[in-house]
N, C-alpha and C. Protein backbone atom coordinates (compact mmCIF):
# COMPACT_ATOMS: atom_id res chain seq x y z
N UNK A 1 0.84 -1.18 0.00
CA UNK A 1 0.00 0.00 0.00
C UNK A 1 0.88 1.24 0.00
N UNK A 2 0.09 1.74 -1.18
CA UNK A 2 0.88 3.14 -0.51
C UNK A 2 0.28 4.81 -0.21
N UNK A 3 0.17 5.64 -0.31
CA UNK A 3 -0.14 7.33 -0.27
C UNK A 3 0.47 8.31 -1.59
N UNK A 4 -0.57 8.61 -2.33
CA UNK A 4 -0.30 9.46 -3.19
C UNK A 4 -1.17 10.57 -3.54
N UNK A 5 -0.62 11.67 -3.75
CA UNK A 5 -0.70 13.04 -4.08
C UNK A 5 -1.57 13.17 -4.88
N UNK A 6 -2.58 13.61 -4.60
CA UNK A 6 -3.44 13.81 -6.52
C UNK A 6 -3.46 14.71 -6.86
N UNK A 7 -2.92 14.88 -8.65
CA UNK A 7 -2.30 16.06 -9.14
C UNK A 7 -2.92 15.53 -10.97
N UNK A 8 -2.25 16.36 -11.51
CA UNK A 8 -3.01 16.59 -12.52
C UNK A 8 -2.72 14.89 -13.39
N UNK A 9 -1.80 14.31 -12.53
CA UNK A 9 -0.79 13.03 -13.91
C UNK A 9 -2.21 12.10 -13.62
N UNK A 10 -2.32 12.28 -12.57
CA UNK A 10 -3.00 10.48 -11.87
C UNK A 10 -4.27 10.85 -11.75
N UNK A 11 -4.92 12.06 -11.94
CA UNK A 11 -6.39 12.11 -10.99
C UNK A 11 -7.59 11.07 -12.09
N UNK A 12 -7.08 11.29 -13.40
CA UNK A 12 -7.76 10.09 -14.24
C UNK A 12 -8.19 8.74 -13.71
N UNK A 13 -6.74 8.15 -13.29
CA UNK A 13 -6.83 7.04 -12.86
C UNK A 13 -7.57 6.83 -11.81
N UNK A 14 -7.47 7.84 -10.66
CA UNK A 14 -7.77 8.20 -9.29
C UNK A 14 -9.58 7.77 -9.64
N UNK A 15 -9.83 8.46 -10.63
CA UNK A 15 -11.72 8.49 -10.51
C UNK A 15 -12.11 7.02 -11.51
N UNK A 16 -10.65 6.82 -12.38
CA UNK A 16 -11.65 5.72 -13.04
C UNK A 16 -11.93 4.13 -12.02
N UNK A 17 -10.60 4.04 -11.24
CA UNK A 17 -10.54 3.27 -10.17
C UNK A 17 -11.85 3.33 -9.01
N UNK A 18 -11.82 4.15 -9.23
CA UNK A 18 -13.06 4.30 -7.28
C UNK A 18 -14.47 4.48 -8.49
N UNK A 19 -14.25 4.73 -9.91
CA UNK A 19 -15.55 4.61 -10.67
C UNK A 19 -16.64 5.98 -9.95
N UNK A 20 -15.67 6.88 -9.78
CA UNK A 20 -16.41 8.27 -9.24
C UNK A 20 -17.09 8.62 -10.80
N UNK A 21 -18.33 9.64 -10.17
CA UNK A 21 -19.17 10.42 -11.30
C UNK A 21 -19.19 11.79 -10.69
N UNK A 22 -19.58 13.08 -11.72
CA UNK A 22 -19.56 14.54 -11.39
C UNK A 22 -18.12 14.56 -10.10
N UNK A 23 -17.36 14.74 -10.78
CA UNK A 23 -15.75 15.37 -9.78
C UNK A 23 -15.32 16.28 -10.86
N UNK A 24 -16.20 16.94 -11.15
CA UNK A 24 -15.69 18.30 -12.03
C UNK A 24 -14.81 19.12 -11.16
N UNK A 25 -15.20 19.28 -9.91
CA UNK A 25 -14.21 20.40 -9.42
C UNK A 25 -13.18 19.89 -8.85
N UNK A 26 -13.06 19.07 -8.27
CA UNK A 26 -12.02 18.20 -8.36
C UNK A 26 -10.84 18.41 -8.99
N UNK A 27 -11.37 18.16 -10.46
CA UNK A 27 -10.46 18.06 -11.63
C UNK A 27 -9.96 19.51 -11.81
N UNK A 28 -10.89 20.27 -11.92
CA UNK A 28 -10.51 21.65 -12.13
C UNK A 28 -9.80 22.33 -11.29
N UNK A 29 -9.48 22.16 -10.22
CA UNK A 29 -9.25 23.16 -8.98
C UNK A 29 -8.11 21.86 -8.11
N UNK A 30 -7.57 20.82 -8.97
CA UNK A 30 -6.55 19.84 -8.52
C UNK A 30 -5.07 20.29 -7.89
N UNK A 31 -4.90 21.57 -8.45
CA UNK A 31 -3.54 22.18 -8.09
C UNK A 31 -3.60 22.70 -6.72
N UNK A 32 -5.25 23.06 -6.60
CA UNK A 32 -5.28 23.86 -5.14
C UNK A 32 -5.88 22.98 -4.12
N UNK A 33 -6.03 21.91 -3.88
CA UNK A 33 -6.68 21.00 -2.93
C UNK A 33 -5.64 20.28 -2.42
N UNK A 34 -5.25 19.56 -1.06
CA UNK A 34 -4.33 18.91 -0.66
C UNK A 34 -5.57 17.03 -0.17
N UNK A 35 -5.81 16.56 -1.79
CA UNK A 35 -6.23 15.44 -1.52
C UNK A 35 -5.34 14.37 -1.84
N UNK A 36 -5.19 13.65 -1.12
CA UNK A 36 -4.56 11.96 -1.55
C UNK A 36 -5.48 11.04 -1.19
N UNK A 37 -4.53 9.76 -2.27
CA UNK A 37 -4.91 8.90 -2.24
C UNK A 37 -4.18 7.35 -1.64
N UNK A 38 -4.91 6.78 -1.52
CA UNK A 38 -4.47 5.26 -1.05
C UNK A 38 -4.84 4.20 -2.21
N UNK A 39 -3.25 3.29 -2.76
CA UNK A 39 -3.15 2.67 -3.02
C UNK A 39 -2.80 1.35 -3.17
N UNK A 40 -3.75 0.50 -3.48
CA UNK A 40 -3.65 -0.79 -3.19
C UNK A 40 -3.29 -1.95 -4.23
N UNK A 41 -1.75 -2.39 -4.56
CA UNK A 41 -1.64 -3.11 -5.76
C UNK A 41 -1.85 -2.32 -6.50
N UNK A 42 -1.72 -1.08 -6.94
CA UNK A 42 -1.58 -0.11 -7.96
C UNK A 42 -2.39 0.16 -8.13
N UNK A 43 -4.04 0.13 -7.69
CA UNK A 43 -5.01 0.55 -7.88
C UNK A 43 -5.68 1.57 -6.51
N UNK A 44 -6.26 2.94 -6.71
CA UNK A 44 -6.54 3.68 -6.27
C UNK A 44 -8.26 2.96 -5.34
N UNK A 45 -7.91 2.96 -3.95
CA UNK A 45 -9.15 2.50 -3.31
C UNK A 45 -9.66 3.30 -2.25
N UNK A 46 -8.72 4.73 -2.07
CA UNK A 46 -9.53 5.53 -1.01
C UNK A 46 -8.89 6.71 -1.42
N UNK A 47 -10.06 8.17 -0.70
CA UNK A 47 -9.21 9.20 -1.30
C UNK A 47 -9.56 9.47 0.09
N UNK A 48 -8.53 10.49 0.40
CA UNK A 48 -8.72 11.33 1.77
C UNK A 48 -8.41 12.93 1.85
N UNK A 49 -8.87 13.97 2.56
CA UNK A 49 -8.22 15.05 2.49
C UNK A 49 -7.59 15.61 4.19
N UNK A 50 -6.33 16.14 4.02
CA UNK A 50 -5.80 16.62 5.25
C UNK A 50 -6.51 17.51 5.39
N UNK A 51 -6.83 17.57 7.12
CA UNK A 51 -7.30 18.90 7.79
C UNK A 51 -6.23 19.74 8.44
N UNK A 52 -6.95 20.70 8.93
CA UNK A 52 -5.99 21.71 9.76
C UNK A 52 -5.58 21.17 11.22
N UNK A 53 -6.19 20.49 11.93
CA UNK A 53 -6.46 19.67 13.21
C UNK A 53 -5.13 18.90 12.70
N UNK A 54 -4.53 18.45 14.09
CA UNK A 54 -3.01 17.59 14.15
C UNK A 54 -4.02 15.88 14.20
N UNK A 55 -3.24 15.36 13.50
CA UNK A 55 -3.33 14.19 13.61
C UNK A 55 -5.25 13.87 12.88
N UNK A 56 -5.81 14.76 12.15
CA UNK A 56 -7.33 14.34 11.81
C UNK A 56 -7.49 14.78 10.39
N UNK A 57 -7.73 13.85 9.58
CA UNK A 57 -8.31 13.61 8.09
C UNK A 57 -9.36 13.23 7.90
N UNK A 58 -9.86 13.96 6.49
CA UNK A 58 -11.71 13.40 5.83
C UNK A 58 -11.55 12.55 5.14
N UNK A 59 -12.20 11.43 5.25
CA UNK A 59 -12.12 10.16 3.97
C UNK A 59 -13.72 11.05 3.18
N UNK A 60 -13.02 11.19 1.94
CA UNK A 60 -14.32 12.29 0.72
C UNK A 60 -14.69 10.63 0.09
N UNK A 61 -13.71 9.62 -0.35
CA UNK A 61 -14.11 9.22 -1.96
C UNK A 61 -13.75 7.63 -1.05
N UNK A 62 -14.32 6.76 -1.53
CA UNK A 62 -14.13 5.53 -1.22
C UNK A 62 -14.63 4.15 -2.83
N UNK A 63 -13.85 3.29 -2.43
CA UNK A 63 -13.94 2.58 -3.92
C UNK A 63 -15.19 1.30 -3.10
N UNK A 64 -16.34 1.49 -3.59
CA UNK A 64 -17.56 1.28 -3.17
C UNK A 64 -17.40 -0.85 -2.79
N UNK A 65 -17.95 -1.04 -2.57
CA UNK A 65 -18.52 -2.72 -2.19
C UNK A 65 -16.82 -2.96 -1.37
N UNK A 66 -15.95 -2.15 -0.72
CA UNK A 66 -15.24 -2.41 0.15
C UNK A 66 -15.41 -3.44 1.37
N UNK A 67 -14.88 -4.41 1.33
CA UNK A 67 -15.45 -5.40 3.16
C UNK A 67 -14.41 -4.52 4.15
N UNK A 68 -15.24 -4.99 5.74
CA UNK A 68 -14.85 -4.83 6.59
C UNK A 68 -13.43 -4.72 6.76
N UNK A 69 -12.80 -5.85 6.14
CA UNK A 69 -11.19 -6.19 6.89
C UNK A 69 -10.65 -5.48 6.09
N UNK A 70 -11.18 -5.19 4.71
CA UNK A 70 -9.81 -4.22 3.84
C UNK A 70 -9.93 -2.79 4.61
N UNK A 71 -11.36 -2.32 4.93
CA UNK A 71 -11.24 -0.76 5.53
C UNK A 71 -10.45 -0.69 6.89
N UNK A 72 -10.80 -2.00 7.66
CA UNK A 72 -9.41 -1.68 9.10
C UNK A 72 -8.03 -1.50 8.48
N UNK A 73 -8.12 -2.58 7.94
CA UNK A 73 -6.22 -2.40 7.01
C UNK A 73 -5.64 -1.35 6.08
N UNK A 74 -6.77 -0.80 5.93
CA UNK A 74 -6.35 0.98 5.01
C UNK A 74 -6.35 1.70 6.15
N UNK A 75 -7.75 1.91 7.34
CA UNK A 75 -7.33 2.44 8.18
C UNK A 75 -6.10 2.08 9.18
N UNK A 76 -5.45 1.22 9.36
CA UNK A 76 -4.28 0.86 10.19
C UNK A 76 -3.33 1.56 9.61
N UNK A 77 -3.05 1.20 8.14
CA UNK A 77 -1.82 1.77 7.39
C UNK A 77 -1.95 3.11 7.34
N UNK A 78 -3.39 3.66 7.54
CA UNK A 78 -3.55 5.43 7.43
C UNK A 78 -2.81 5.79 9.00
N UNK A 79 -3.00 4.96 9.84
CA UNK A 79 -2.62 5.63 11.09
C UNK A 79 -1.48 5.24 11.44
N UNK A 80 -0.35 4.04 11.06
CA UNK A 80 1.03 3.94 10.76
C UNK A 80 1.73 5.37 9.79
N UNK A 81 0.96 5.57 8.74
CA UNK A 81 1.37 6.51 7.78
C UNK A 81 1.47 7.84 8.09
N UNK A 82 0.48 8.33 9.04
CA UNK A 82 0.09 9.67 8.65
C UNK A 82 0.48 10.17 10.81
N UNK A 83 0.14 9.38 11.54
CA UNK A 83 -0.08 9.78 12.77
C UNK A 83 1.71 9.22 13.76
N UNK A 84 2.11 10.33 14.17
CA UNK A 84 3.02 10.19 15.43
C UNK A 84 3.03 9.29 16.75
N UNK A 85 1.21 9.70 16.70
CA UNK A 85 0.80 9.58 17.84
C UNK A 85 0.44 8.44 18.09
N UNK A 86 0.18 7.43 17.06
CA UNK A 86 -0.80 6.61 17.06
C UNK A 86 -2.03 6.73 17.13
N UNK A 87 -2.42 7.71 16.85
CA UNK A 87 -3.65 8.34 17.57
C UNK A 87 -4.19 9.09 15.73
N UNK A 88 -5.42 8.83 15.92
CA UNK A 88 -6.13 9.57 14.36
C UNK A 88 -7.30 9.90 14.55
N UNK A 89 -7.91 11.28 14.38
CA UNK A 89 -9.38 11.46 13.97
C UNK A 89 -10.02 11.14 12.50
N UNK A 90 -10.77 10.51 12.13
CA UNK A 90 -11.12 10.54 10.48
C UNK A 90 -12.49 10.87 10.96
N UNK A 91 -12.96 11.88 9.98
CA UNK A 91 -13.92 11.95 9.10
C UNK A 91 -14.56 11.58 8.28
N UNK A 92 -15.71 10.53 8.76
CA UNK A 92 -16.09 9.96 7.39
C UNK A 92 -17.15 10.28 6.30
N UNK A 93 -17.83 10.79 5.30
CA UNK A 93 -18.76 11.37 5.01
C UNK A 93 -19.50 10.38 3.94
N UNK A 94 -18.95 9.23 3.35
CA UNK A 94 -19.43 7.84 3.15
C UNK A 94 -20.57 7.40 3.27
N UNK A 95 -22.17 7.20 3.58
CA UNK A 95 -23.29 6.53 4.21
C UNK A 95 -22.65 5.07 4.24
N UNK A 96 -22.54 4.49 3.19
CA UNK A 96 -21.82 3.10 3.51
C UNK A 96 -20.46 2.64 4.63
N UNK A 97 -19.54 3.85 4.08
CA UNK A 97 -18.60 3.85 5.38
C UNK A 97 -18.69 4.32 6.47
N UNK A 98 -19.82 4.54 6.76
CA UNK A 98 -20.31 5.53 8.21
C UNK A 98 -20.28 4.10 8.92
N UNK A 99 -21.57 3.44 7.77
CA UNK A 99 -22.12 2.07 8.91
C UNK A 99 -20.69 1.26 9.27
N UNK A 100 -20.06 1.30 8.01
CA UNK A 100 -18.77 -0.18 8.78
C UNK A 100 -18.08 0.24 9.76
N UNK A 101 -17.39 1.75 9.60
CA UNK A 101 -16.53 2.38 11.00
C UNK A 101 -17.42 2.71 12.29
N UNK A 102 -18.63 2.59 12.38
CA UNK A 102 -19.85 2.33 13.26
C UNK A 102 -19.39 0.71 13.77
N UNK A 103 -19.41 0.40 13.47
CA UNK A 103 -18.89 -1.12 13.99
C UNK A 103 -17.62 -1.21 14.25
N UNK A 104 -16.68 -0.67 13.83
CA UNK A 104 -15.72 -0.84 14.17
C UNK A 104 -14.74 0.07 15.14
N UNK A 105 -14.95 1.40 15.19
CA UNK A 105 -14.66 2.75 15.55
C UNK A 105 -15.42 2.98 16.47
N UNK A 106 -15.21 3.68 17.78
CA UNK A 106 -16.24 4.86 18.57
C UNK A 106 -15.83 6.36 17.67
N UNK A 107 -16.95 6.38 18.22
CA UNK A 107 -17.52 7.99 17.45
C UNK A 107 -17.12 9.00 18.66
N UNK A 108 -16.60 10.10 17.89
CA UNK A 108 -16.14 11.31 18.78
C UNK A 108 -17.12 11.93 19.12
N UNK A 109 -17.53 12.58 17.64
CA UNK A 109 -18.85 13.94 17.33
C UNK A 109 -19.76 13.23 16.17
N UNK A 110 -20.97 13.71 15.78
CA UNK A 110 -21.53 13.67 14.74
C UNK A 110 -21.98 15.39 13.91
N UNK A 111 -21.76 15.45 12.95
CA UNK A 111 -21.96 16.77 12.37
C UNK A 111 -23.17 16.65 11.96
N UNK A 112 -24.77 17.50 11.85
CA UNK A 112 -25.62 17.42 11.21
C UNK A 112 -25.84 18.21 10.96
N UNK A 113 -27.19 18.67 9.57
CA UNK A 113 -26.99 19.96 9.40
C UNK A 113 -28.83 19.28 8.51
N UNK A 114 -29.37 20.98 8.43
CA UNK A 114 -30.87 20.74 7.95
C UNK A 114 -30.88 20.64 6.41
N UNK A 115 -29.83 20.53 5.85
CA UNK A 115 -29.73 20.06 4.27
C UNK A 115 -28.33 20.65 4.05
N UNK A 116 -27.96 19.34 2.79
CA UNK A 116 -26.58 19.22 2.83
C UNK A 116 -25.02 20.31 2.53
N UNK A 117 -25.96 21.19 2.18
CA UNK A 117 -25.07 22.20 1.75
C UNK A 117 -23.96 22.82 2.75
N UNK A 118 -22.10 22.50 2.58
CA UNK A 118 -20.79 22.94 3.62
C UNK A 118 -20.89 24.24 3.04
N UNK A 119 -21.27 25.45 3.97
CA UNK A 119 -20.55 26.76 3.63
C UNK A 119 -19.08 26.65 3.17
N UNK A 120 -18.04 27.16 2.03
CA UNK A 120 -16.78 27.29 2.32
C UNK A 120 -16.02 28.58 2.85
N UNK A 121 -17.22 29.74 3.03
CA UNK A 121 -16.93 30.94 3.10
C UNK A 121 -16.50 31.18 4.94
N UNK A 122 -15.55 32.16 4.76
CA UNK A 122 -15.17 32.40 6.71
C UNK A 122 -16.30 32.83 7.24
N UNK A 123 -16.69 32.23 8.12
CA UNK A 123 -17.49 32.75 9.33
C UNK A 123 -17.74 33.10 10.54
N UNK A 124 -18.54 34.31 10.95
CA UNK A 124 -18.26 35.25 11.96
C UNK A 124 -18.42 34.33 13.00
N UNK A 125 -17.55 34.35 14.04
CA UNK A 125 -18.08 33.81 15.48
C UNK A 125 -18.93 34.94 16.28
N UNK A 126 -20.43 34.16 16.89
CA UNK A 126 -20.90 35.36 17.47
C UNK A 126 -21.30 34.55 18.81
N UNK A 127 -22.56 35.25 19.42
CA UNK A 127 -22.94 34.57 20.78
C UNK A 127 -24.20 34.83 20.91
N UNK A 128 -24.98 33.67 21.76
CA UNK A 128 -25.88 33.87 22.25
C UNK A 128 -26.52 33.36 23.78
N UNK A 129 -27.39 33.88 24.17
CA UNK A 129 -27.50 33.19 26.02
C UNK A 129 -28.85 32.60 25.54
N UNK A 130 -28.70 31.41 25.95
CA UNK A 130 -29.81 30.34 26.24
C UNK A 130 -29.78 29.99 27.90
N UNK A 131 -30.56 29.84 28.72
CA UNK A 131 -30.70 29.44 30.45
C UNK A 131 -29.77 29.67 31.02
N UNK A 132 -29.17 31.08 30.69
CA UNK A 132 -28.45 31.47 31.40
C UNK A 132 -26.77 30.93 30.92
N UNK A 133 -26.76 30.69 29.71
CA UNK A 133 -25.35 30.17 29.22
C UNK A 133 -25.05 30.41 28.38
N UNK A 134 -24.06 31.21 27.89
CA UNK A 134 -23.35 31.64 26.81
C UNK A 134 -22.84 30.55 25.94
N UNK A 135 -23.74 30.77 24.29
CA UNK A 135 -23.26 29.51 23.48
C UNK A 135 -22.82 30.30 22.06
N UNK A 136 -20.98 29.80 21.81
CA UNK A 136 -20.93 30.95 20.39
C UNK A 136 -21.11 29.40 19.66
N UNK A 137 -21.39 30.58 18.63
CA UNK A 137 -21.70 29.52 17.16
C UNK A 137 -21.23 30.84 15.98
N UNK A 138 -21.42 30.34 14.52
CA UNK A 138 -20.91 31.11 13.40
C UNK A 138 -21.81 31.29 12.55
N UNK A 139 -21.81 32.65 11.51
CA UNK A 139 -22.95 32.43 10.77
C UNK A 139 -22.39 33.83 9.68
N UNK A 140 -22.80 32.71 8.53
CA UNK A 140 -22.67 33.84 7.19
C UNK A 140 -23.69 33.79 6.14
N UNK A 141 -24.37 34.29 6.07
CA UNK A 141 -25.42 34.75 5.07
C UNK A 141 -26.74 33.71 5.10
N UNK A 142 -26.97 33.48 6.40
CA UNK A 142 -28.09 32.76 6.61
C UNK A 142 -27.27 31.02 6.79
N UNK A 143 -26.12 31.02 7.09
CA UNK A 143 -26.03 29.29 6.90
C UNK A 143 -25.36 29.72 8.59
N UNK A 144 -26.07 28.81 9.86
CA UNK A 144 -25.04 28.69 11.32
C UNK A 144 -24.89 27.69 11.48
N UNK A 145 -23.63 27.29 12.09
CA UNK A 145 -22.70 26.71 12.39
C UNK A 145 -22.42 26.75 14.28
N UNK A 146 -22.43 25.37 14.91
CA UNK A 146 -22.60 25.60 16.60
C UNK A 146 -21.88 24.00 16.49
N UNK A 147 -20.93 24.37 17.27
CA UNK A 147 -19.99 23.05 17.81
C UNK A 147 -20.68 23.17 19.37
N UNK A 148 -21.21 22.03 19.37
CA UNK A 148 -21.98 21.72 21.12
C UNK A 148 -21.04 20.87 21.84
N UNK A 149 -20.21 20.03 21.12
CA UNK A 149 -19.10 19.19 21.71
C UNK A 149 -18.03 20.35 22.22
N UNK A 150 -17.13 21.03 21.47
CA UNK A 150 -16.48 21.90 22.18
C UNK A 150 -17.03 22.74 23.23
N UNK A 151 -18.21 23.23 23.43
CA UNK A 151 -18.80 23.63 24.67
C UNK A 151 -19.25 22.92 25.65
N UNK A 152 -19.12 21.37 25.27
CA UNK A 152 -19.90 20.94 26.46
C UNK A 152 -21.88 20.70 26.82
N UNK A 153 -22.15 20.75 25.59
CA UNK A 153 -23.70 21.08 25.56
C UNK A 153 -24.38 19.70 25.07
N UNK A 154 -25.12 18.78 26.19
CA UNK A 154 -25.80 18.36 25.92
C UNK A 154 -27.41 17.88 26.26
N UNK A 155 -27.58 18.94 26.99
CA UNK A 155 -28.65 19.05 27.16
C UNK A 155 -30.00 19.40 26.26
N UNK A 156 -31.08 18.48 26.50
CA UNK A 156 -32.18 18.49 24.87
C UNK A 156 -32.69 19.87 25.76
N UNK A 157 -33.02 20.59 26.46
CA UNK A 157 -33.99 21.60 26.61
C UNK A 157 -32.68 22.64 25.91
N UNK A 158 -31.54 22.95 25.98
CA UNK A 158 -31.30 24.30 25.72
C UNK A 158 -30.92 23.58 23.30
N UNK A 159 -31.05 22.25 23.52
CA UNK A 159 -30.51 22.01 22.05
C UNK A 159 -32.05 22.52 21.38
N UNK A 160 -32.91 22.21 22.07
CA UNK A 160 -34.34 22.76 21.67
C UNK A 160 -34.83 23.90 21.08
N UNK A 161 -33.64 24.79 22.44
CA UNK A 161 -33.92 26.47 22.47
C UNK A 161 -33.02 26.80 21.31
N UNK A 162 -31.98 26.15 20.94
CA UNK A 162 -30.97 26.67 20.19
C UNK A 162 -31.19 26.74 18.55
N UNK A 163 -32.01 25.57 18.11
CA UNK A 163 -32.89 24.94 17.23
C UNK A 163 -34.06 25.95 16.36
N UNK A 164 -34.71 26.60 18.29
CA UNK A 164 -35.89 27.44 17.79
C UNK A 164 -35.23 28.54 17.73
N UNK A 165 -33.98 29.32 18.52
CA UNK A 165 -33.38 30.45 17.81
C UNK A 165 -33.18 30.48 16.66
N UNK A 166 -32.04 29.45 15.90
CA UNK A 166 -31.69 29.67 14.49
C UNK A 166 -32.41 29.81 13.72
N UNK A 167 -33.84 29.07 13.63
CA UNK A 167 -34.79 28.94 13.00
C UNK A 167 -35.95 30.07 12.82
N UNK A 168 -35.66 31.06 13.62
CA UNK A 168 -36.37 32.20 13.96
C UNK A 168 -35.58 33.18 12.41
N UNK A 169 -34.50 33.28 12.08
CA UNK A 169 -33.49 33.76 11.24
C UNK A 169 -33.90 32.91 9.75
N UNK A 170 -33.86 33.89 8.65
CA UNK A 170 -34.10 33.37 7.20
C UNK A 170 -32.69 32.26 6.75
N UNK A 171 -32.92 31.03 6.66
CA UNK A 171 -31.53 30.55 6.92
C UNK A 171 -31.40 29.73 5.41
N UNK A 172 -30.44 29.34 5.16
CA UNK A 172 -29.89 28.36 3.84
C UNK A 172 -30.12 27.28 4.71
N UNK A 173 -28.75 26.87 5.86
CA UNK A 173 -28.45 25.94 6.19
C UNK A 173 -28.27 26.44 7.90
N UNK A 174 -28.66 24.93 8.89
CA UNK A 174 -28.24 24.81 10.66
C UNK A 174 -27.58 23.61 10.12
N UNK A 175 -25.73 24.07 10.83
CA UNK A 175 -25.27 22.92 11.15
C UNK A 175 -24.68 22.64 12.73
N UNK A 176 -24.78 21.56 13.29
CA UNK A 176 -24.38 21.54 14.24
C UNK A 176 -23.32 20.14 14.50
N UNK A 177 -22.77 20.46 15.26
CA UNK A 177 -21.60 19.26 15.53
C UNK A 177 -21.53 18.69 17.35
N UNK A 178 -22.30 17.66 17.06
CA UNK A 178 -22.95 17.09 18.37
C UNK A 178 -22.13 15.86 19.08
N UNK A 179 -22.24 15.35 20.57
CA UNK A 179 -22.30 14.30 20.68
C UNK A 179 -22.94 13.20 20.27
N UNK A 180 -22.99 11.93 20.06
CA UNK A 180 -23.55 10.68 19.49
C UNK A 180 -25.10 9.95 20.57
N UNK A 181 -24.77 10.49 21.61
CA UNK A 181 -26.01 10.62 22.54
C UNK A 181 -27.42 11.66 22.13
N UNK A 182 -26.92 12.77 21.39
CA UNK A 182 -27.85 13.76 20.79
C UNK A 182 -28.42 13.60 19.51
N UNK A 183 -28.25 12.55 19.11
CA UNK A 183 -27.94 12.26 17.41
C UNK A 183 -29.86 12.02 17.20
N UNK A 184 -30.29 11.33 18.51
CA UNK A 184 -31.77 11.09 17.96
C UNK A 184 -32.35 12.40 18.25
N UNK A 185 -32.42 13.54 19.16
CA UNK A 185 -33.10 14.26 18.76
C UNK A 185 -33.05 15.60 17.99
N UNK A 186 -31.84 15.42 16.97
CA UNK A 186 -31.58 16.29 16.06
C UNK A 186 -31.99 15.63 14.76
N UNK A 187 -32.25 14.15 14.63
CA UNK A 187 -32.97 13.48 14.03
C UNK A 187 -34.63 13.93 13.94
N UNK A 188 -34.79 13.88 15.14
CA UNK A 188 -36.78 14.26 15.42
C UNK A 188 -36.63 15.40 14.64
N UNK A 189 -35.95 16.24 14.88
CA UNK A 189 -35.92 18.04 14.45
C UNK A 189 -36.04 17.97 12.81
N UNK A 190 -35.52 17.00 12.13
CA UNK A 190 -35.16 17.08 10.97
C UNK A 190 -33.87 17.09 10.12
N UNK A 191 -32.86 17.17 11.01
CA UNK A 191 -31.38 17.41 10.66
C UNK A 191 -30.68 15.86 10.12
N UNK A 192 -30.12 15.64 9.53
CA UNK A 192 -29.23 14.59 8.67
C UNK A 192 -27.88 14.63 8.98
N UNK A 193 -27.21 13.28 8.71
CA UNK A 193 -25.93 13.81 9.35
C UNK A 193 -25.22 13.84 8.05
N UNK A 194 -24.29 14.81 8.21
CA UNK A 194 -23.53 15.62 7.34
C UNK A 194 -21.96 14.29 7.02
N UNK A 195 -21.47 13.62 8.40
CA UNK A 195 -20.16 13.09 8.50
C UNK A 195 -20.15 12.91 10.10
N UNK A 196 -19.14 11.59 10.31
CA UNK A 196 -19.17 11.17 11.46
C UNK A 196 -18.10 11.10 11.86
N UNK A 197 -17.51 11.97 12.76
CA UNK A 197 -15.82 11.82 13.48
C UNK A 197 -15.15 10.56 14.25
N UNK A 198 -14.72 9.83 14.22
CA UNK A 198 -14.08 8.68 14.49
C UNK A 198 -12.56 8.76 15.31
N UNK A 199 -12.44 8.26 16.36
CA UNK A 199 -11.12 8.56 16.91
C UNK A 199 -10.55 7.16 16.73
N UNK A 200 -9.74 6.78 16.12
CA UNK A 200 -8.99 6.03 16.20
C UNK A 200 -7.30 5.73 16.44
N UNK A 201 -7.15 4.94 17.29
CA UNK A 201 -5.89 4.60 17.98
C UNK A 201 -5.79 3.17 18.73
């Protein structure tokens, strides 16, 4: 196995292998993205992208009808390869690879959001008081953004209140990035999950 760069020589191969469709931007915008890939016997079977976070990567592209034991063994070699620590966050955004690293992985966070659309634009951090508790979250042109795991928030009465604030606002998109205990009633609300954080070590 190995890790490779995708750049303008290989990204052909990269999509005809994993049998990807619509990666127009991808292709177009290849010089400016820091995605690789994982290769297996010369054939391209996972793509991943580095984050800003030490030691935590997004698995974007996966080469579909994958079993169980090949995804531990890409993930093992991802965390021999890439981590100091032994230690790795992945991102998975997959529905199929959600369920297998669900079985195999504990879950950190879950990201959900009320339809699928990632802002890529910077966004303002602001604040608001719900029962007496200061909760920041981000928001640009109608799309917010509220990490409840970095604050500590899991309580359903203020996730309730927080829900009926945003929603009070003309919005695109609510995303939120939850514990795995909260996951059913951001479900009731309507929210989908966006990608599922995975700590592995």
């Amino acid at each position: 196995m190995k890790i490779e760069k995708l750049n303008k020589a290989n990204i052909e191969q990269f999509i005809e292998d994993l049998s990807l469709t619509s990666i127009n931007d991808l292709k177009k915008n290849i010089d400016k993205v820091t995605y690789f890939g994982i290769k297996d016997n010369d054939t391209f079977v996972m793509g991943f992208e580095t984050l800003s976070d030490e030691d935590k990567i997004a698995i974007i592209f996966i080469r579909h009808k994958l079993k169980k034991d090949s995804i531990k063994a890409y993930v093992t070699f991802l965390i021999n390869s890439l981590s100091y620590s032994n230690h790795l966050i992945i991102d998975v955004y997959d529905y199929d690879l959600i369920n297998i690293f669900d079985c195999l992985y504990k879950v950190k966070e879950i990201t959900v959001s009320l339809n699928s659309d990632i802002s890529k634009n910077v966004m303002k951090e602001k604040m608001v008081d719900i029962d007496m508790k200061t909760i920041r979250y981000f928001s640009y042109h109608g799309i917010f953004y509220c990490n409840l795991v970095k604050q500590n928030i899991q309580d359903n009465t203020i996730i309730l209140a927080l829900d009926s604030y945003f929603r009070d606002f003309v919005f695109d998109n609510i995303i939120f990035t939850i514990y795995e205990k909260n996951d059913v009633i951001f479900k009731e609300l309507g929210y989908s999950t966006l990608y599922k954080s995975y700590v592995i070590s």
